[in-house]
Protein backbone atom coordinates (compact mmCIF):
# COMPACT_ATOMS: atom_id res chain seq x y z
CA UNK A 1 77.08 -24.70 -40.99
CA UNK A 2 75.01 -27.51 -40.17
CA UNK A 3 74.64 -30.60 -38.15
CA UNK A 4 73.34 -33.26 -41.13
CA UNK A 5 73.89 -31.85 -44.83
CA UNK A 6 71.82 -33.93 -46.75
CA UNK A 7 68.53 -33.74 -44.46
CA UNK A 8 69.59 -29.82 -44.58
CA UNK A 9 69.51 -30.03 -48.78
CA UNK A 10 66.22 -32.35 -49.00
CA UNK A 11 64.68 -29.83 -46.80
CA UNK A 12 65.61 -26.72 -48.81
CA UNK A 13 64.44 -28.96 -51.88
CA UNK A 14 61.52 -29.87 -50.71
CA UNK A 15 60.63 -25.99 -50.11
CA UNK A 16 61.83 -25.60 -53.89
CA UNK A 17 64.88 -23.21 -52.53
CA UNK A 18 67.27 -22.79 -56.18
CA UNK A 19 70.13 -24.98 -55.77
CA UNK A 20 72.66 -24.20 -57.66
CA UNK A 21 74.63 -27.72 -59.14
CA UNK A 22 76.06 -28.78 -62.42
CA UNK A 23 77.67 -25.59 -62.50
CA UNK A 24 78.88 -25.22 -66.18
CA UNK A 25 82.12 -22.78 -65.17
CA UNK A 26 85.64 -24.33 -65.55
CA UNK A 27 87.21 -26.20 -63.28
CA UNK A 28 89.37 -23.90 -60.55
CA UNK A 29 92.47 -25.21 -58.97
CA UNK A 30 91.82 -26.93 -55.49
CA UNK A 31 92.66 -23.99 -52.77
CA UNK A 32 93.61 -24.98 -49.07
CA UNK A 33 89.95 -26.83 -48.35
CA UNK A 34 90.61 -29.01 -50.96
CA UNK A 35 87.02 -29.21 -53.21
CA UNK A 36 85.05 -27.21 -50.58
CA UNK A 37 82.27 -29.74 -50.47
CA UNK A 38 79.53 -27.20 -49.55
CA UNK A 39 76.02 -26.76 -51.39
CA UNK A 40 74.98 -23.59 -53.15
CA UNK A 41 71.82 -21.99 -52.77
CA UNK A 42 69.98 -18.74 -53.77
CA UNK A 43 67.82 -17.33 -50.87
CA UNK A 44 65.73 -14.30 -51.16
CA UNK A 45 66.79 -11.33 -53.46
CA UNK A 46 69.04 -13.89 -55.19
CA UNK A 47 71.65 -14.05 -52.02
CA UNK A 48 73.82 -16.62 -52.46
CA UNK A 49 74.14 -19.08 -49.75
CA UNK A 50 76.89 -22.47 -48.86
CA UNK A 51 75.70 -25.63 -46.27
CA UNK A 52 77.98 -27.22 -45.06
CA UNK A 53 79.31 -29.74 -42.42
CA UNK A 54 82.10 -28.43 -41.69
CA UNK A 55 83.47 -25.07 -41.04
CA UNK A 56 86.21 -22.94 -41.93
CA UNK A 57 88.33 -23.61 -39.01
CA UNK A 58 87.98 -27.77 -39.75
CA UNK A 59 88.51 -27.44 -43.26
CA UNK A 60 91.92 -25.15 -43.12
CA UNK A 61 92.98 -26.74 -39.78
CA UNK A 62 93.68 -23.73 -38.27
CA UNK A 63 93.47 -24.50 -34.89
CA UNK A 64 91.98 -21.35 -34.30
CA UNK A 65 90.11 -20.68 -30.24
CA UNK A 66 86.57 -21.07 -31.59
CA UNK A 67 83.93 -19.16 -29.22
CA UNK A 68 80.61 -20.74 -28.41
CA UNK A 69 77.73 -17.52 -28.86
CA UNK A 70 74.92 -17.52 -26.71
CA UNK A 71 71.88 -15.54 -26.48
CA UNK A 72 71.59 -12.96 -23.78
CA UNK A 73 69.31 -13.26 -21.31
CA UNK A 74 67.65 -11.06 -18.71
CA UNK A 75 68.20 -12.69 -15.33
CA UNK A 76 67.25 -10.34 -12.49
């Protein structure tokens, strides 16, 4: 997930990351986040990877406790 999509896609486009659009497949029936408007890329040893805006939790509307993770640090 990311703050700004499209500055996010230029970037990766700019380093000449695959992006994977005009995806030939058939249509699939809209599921509960509607059209999923994420962007496909293929990272290193042909992962597959989405960027997005939004998460999970926004698109479903679960309403599910989200947790902010932070590092750990070594205070003494």
């Amino acid at each position: 997930m990311v703050d700004d999509q499209r500055a996010t896609v230029a970037e990766l486009e700019a380093a000449n990351v695959p992006h994977l659009k005009n995806d030939k497949a058939p249509p699939r029936r809209a599921g509960p986040t509607g059209t999923a408007p994420n962007e496909k890329f293929i990272g290193p040893d042909w992962v597959h990877f989405d960027v997005t805006e939004q998460g999970w939790n926004e698109a479903i509307r679960s309403h599910t406790q989200l947790y902010e993770l932070k590092p750990v640090t070594l205070d003494c």
